[in-house]
N, C-alpha and C. Protein backbone atom coordinates (compact mmCIF):
# COMPACT_ATOMS: atom_id res chain seq x y z
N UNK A 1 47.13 37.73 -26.36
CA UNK A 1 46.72 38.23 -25.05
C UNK A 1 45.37 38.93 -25.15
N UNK A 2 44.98 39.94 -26.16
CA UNK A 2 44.15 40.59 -26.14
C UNK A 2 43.25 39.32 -26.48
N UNK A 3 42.75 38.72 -27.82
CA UNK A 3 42.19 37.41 -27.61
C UNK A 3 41.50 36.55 -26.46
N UNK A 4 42.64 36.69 -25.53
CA UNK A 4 42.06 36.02 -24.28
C UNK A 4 41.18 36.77 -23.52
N UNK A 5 41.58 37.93 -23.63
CA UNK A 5 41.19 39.28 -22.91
C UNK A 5 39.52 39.37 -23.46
N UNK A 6 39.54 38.93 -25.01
CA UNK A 6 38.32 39.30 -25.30
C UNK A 6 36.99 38.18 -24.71
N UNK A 7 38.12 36.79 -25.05
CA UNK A 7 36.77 35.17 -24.56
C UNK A 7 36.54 35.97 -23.48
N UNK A 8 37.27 36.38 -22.46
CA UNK A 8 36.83 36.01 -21.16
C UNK A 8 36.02 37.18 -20.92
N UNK A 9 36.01 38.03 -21.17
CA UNK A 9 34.54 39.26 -21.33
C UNK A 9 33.65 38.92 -22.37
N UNK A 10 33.76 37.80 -23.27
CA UNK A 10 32.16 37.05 -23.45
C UNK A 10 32.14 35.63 -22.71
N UNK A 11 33.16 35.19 -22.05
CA UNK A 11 32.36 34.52 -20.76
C UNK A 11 31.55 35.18 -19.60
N UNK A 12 32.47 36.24 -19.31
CA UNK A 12 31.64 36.96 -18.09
C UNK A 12 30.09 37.36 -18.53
N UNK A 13 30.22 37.94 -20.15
CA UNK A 13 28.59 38.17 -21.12
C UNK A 13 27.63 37.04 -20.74
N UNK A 14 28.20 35.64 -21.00
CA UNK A 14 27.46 34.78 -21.03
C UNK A 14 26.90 34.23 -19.70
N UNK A 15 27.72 34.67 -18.35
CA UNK A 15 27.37 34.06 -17.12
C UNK A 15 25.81 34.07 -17.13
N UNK A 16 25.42 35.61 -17.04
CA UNK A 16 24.20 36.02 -16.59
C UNK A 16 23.20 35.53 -17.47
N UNK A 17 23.45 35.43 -18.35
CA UNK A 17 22.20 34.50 -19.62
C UNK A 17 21.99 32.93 -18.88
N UNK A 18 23.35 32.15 -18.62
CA UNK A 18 23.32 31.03 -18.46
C UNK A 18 22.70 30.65 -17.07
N UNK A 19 23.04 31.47 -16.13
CA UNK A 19 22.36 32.01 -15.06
C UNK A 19 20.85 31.98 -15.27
N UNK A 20 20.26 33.01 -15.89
CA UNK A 20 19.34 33.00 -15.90
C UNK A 20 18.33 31.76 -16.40
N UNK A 21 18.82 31.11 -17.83
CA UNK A 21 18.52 29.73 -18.30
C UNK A 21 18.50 28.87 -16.79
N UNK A 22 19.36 28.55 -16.10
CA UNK A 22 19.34 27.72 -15.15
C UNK A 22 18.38 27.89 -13.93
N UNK A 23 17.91 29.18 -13.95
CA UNK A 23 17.13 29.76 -13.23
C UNK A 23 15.38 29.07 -13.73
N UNK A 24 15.37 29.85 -14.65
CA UNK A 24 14.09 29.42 -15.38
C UNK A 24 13.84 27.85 -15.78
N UNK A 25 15.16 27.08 -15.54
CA UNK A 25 14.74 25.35 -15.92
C UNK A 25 14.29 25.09 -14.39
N UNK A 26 15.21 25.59 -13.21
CA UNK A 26 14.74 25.55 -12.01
C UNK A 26 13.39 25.69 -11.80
N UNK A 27 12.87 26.95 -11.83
CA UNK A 27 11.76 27.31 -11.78
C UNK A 27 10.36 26.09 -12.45
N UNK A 28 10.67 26.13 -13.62
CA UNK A 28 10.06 25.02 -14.75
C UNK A 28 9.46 23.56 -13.86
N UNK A 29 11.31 23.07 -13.33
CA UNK A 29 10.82 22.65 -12.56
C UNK A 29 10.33 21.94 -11.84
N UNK A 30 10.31 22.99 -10.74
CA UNK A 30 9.64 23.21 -9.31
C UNK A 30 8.15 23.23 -9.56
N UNK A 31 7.95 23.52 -10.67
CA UNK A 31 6.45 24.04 -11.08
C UNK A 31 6.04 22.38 -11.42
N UNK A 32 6.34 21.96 -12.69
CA UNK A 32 5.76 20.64 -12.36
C UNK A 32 5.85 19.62 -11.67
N UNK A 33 6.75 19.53 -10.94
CA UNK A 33 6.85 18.29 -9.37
C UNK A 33 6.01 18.99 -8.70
N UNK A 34 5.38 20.73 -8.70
CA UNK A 34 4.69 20.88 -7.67
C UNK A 34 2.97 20.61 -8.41
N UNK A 35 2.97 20.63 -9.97
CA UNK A 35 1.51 20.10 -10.28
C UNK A 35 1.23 18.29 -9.94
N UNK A 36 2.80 17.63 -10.17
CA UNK A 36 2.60 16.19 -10.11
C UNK A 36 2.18 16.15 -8.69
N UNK A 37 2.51 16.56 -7.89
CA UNK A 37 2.22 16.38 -6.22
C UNK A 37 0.94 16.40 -6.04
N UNK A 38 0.24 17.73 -6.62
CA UNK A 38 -1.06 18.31 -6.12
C UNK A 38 -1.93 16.97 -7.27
N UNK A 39 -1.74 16.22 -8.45
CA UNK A 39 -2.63 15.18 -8.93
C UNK A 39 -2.40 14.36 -7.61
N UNK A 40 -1.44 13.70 -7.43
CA UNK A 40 -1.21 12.55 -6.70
C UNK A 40 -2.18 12.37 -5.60
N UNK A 41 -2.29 13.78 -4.86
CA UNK A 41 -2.75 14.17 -4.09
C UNK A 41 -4.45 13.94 -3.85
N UNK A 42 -4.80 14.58 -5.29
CA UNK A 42 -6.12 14.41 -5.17
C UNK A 42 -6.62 12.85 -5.85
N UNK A 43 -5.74 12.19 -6.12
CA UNK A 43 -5.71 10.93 -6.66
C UNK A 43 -5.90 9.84 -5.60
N UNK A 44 -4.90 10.27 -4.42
CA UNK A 44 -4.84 9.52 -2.93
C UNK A 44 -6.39 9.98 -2.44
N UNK A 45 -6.54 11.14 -2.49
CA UNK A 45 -7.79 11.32 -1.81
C UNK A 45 -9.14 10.47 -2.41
N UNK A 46 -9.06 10.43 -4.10
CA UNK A 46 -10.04 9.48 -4.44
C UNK A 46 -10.73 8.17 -4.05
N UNK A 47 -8.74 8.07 -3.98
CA UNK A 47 -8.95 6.20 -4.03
C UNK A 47 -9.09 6.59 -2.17
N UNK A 48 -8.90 7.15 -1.79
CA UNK A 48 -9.12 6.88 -0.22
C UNK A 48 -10.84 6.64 -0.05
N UNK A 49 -11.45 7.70 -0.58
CA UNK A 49 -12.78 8.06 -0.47
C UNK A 49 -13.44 6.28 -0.87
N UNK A 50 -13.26 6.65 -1.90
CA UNK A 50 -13.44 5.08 -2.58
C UNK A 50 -13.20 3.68 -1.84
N UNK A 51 -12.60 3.91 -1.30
CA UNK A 51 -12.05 2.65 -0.12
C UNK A 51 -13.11 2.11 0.82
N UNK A 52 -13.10 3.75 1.49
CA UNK A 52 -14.15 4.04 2.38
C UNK A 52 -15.58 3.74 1.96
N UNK A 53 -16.00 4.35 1.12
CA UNK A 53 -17.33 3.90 0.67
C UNK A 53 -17.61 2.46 -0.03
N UNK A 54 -17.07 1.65 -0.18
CA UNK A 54 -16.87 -0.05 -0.22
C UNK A 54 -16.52 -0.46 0.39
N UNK A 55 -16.17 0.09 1.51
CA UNK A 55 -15.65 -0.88 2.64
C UNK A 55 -14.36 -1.91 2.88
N UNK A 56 -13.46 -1.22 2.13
CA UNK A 56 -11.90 -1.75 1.83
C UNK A 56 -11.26 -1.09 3.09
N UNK A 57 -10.28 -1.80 3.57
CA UNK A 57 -8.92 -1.43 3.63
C UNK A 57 -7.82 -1.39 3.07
N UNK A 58 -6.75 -0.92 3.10
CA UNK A 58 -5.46 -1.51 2.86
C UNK A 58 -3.93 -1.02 3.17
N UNK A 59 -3.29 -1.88 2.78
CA UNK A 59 -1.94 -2.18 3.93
C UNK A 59 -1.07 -2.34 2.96
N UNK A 60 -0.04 -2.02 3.93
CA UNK A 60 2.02 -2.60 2.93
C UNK A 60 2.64 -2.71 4.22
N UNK A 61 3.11 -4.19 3.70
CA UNK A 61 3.42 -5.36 4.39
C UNK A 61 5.20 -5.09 4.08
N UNK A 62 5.93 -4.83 5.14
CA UNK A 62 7.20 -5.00 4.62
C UNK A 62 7.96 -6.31 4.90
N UNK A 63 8.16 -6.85 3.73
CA UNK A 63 8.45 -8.85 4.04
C UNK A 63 10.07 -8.96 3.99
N UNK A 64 10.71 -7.87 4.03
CA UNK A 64 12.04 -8.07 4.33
C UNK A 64 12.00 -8.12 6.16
N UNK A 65 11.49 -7.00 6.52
CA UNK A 65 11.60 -6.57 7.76
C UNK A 65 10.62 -7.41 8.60
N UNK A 66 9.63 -7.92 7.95
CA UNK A 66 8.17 -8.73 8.65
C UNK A 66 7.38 -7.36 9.48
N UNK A 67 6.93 -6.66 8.81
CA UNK A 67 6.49 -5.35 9.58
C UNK A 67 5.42 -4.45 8.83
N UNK A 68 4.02 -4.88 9.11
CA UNK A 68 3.18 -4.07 8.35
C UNK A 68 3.62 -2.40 8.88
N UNK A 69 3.77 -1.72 7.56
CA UNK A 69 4.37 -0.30 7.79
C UNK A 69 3.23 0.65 7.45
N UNK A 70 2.16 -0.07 7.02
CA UNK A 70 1.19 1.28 6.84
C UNK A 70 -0.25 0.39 7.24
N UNK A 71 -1.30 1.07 7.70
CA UNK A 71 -2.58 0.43 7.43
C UNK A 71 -3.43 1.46 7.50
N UNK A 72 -4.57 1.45 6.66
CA UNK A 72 -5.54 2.25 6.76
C UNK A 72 -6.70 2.35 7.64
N UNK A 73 -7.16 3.00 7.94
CA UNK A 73 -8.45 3.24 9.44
C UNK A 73 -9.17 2.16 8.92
N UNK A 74 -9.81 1.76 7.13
CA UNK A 74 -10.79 0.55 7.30
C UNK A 74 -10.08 -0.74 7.37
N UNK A 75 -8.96 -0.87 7.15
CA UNK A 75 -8.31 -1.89 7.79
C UNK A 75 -8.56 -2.30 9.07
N UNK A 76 -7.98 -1.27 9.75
CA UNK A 76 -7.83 -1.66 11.08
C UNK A 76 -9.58 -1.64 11.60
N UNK A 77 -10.25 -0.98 10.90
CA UNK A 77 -12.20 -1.01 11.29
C UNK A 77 -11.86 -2.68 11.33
N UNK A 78 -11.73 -3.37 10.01
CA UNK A 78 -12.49 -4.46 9.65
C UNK A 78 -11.86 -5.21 10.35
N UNK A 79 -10.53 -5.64 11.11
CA UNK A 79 -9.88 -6.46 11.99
C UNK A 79 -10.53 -5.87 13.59
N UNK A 80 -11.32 -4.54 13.69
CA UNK A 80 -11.85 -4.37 14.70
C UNK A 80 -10.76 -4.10 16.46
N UNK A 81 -9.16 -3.17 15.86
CA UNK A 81 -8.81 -2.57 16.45
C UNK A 81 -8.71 -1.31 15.97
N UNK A 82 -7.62 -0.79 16.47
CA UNK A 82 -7.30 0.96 16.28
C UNK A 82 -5.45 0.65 15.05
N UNK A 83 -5.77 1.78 14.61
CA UNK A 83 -4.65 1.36 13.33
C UNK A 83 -3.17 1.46 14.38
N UNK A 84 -3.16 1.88 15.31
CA UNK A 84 -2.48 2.28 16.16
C UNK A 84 -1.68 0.91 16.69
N UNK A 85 -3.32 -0.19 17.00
CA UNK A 85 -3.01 -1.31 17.28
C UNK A 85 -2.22 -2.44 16.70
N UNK A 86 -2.74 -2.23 15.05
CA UNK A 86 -2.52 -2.48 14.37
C UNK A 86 -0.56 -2.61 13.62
N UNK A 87 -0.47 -1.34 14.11
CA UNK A 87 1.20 -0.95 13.91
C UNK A 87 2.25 -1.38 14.94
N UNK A 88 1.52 -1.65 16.33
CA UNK A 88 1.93 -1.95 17.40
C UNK A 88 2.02 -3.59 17.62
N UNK A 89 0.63 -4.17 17.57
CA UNK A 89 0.59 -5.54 18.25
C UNK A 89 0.75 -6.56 17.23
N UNK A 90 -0.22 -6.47 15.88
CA UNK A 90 -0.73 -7.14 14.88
C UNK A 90 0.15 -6.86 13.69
N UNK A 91 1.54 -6.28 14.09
CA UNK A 91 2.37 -6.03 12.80
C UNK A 91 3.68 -6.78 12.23
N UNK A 92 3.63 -8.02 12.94
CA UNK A 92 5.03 -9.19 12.52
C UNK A 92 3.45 -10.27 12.23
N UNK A 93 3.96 -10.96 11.05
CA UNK A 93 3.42 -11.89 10.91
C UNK A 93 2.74 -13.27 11.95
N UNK A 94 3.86 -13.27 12.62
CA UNK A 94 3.29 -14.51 13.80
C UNK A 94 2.26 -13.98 15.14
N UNK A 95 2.26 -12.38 15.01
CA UNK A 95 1.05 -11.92 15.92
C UNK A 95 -0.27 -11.27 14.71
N UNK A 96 -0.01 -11.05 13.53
CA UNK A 96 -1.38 -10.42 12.72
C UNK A 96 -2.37 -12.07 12.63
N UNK A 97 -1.23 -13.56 12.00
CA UNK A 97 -2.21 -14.75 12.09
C UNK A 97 -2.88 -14.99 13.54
N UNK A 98 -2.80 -14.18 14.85
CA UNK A 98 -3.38 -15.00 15.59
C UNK A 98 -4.82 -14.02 15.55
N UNK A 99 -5.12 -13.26 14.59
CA UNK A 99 -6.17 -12.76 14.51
C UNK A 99 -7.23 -13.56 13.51
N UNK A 100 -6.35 -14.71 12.76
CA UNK A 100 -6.87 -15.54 11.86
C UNK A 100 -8.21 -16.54 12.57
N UNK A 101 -9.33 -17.52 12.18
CA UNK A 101 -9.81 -18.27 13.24
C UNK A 101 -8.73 -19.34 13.51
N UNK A 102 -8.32 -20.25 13.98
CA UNK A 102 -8.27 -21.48 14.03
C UNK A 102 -8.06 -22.20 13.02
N UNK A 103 -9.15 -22.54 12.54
CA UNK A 103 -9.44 -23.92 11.86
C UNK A 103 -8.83 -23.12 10.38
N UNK A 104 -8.65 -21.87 9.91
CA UNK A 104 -7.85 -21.31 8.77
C UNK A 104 -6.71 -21.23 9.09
N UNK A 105 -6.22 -20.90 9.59
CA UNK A 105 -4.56 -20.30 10.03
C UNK A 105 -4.20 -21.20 9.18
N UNK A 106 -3.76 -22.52 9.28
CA UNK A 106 -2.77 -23.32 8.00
C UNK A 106 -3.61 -23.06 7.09
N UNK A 107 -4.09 -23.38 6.53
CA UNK A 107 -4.47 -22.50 5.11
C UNK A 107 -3.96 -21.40 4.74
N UNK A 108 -4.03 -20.70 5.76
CA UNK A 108 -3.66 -18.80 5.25
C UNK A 108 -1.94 -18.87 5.21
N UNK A 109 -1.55 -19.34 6.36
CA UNK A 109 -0.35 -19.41 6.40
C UNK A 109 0.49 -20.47 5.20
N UNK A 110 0.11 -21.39 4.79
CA UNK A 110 0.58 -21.87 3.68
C UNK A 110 0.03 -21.33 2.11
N UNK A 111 -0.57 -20.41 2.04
CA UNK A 111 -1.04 -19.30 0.68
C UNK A 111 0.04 -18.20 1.10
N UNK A 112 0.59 -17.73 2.15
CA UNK A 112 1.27 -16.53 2.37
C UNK A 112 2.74 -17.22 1.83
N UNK A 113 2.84 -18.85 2.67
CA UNK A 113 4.53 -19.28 2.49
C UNK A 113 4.37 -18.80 0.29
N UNK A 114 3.10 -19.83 -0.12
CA UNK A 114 3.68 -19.91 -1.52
C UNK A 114 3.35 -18.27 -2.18
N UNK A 115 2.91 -17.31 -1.77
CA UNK A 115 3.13 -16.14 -2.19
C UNK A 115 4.45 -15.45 -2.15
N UNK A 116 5.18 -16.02 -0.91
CA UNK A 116 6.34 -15.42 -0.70
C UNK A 116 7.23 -16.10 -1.22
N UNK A 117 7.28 -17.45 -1.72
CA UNK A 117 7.84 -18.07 -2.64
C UNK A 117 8.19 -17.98 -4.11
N UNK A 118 6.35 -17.76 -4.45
CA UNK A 118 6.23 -17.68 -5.64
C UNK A 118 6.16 -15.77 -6.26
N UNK A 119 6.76 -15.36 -5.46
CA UNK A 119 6.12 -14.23 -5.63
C UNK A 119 5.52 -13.74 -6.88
N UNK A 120 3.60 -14.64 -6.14
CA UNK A 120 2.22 -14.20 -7.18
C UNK A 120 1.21 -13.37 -6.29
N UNK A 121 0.56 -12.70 -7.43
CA UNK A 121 -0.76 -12.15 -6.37
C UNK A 121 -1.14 -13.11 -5.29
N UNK A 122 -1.57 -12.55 -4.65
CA UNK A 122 -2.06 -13.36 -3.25
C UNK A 122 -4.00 -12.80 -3.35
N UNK A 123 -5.35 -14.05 -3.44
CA UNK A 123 -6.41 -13.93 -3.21
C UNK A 123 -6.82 -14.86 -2.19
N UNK A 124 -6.93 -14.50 -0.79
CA UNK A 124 -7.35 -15.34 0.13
C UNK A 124 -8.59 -15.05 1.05
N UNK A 125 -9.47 -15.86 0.93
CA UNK A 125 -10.54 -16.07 2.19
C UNK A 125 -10.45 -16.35 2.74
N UNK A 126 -10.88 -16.04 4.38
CA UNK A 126 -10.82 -16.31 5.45
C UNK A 126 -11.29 -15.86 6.50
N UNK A 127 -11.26 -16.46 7.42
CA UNK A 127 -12.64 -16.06 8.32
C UNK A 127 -11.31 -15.57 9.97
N UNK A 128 -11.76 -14.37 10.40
CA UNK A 128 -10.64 -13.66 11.57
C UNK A 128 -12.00 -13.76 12.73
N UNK A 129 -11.32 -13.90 13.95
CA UNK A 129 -11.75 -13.65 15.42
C UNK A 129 -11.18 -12.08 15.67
N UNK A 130 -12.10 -11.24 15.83
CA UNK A 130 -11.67 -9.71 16.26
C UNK A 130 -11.52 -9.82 17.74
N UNK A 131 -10.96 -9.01 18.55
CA UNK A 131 -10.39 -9.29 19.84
C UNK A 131 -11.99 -9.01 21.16
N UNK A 132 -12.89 -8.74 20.19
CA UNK A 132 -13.92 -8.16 20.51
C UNK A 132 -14.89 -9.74 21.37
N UNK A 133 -14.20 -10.93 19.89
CA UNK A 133 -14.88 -12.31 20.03
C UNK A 133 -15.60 -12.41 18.73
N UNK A 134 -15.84 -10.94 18.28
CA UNK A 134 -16.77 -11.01 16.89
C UNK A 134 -16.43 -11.89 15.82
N UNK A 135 -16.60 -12.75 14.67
CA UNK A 135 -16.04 -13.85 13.70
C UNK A 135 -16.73 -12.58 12.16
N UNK A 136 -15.77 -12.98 11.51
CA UNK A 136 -16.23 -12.12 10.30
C UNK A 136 -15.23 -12.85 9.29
N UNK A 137 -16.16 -12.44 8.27
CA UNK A 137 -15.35 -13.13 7.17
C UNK A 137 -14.38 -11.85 6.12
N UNK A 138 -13.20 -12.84 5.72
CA UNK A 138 -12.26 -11.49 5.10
C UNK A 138 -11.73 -11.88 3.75
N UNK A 139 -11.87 -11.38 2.88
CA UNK A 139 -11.08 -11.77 1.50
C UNK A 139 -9.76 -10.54 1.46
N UNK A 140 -9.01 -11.07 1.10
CA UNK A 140 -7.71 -10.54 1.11
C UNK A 140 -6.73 -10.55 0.05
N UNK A 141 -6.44 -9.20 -0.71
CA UNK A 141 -6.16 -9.13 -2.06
C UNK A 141 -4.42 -8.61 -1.84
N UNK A 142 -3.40 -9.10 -2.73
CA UNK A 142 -2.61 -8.51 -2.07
C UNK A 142 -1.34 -8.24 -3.39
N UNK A 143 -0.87 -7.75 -3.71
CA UNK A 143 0.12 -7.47 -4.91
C UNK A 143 1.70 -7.91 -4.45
N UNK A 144 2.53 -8.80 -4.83
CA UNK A 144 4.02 -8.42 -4.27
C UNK A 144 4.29 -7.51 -5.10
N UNK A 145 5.85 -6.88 -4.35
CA UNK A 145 6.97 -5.26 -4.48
C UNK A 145 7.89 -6.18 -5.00
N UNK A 146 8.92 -6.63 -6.04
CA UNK A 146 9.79 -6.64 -5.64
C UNK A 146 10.64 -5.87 -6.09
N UNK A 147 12.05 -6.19 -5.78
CA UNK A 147 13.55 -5.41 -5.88
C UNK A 147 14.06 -5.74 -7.48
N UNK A 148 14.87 -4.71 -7.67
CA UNK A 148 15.85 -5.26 -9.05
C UNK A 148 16.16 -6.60 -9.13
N UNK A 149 16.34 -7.57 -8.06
CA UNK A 149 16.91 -8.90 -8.42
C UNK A 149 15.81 -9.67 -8.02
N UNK A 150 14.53 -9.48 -7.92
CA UNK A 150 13.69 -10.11 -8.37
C UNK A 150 13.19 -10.82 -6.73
N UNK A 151 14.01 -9.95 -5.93
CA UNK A 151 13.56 -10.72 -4.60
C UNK A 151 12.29 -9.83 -3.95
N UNK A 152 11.04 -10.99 -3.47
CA UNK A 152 10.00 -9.84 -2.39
C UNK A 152 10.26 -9.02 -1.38
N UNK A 153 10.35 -8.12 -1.81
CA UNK A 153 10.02 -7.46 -0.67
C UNK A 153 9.13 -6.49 -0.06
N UNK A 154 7.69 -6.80 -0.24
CA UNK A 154 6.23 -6.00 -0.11
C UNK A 154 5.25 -6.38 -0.59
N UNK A 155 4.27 -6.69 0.74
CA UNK A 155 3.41 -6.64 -0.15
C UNK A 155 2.37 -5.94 0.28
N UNK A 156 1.24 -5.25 -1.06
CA UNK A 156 0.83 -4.07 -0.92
C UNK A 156 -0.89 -4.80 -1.20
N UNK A 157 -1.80 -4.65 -0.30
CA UNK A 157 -2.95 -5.69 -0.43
C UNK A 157 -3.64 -4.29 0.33
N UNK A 158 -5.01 -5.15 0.17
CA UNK A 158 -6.35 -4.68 0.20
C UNK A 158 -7.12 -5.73 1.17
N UNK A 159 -7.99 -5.05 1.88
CA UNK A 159 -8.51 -5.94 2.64
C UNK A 159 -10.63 -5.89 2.96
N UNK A 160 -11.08 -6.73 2.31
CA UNK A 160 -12.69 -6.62 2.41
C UNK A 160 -13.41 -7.16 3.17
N UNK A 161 -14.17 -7.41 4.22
CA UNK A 161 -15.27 -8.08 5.18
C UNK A 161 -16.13 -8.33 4.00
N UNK A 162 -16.68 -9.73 4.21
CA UNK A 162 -17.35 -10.09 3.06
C UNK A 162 -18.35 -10.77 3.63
N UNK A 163 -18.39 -10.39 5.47
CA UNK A 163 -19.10 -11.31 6.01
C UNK A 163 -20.61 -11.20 5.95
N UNK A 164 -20.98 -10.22 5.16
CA UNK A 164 -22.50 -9.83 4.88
C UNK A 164 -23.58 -10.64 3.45
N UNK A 165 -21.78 -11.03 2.78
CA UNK A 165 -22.41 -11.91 1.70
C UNK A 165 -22.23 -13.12 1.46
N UNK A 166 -21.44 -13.45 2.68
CA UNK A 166 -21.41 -14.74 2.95
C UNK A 166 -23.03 -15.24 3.50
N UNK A 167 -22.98 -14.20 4.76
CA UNK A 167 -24.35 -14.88 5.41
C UNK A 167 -25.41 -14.80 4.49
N UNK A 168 -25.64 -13.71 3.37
CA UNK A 168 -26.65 -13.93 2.25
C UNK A 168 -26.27 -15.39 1.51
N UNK A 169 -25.42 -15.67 0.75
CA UNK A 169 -25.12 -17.32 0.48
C UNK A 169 -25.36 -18.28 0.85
N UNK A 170 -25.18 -18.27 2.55
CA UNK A 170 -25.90 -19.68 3.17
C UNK A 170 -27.38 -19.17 3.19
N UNK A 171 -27.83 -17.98 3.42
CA UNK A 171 -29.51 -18.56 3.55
C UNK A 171 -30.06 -18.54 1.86
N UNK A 172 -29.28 -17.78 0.89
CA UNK A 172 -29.98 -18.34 -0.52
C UNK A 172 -29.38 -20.03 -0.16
N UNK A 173 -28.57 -20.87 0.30
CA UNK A 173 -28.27 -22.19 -0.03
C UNK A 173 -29.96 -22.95 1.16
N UNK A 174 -29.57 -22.53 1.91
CA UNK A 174 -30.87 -22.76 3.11
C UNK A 174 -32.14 -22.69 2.25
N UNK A 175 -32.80 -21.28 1.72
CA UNK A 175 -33.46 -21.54 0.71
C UNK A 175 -33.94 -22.58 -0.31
N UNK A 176 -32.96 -22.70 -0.83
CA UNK A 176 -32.96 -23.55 -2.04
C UNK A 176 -33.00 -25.51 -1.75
N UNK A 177 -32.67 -25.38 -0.32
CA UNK A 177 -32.60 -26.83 0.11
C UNK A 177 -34.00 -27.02 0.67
């Protein structure tokens, strides 16, 4: 009896130590999920900056749902709406291709079927009508997400107007002829 009498007044000894240990791993931490946050942070801000000053956009495409879920302001610059629009009108696949021209759409649309097939990087050119009437040219970089069983579901791309070095290309070709 006394025996028992004694563990359990060095359990009660030990609460407050163990207590405290649990305290201080807490603390520990809180402290580094709160340094990992603040890199991430200024990491997003880089690559944002960076975006911006090359003239990128980019987007995540959710291909379970068919629903672009994020886009960035130069995204939506270089398609020449509001990202707003973008989330709203241009965000199921069968309304973002009618921003495609014409004479690409099967093209683009059969590189998207075998991306979503094959799930491989996706690198596509192509030339979009902005709602404006404006024609610009777009290269389009794009990574699939997938799941544990190997199925797509995302894809996470980048988006460039390239229509400034295109038109340099035809007049070096103009040039040269």
């Amino acid at each position: 009896d006394e025996a028992l009498r004694g563990s359990e007044g060095r359990l009660k000894d030990s609460q407050p130590t163990a207590e405290k240990a649990l305290r201080e791993a807490h603390d520990n931490l809180e402290q580094i999920v709160e340094e990992r946050t603040s890199e991430l942070r200024k990491s997003e801000t880089l690559f944002k900056q960076a975006a911006q000053l090359i003239g990128l956009g980019y987007f995540v495409w959710d291909e379970v749902a068919d629903r672009c879920i994020f886009a960035s302001d130069g995204y939506a610059r270089i398609l020449g709406v509001s990202v707003d629009e973008v989330l709203t009108q241009y965000n199921r696949h069968e309304t973002d291709i009618l921003l495609v021209h014409p004479d690409d759409r099967e093209r683009v649309l059969a590189t998207y079927a075998e991306l979503r097939k094959r799930g491989e990087k996706l690198d596509v050119e192509y030339r979009i009508i902005r709602p404006d009437g404006e024609e610009r040219h777009i290269r389009e970089v794009g990574d699939p997400i997938v799941d544990n069983q190997g199925n797509f579901i995302q894809n996470v791309g980048i988006l460039q107007d390239i229509t400034e070095s295109k038109l340099i290309q035809r007049t070096l070709k103009r040039n040269e002829a």
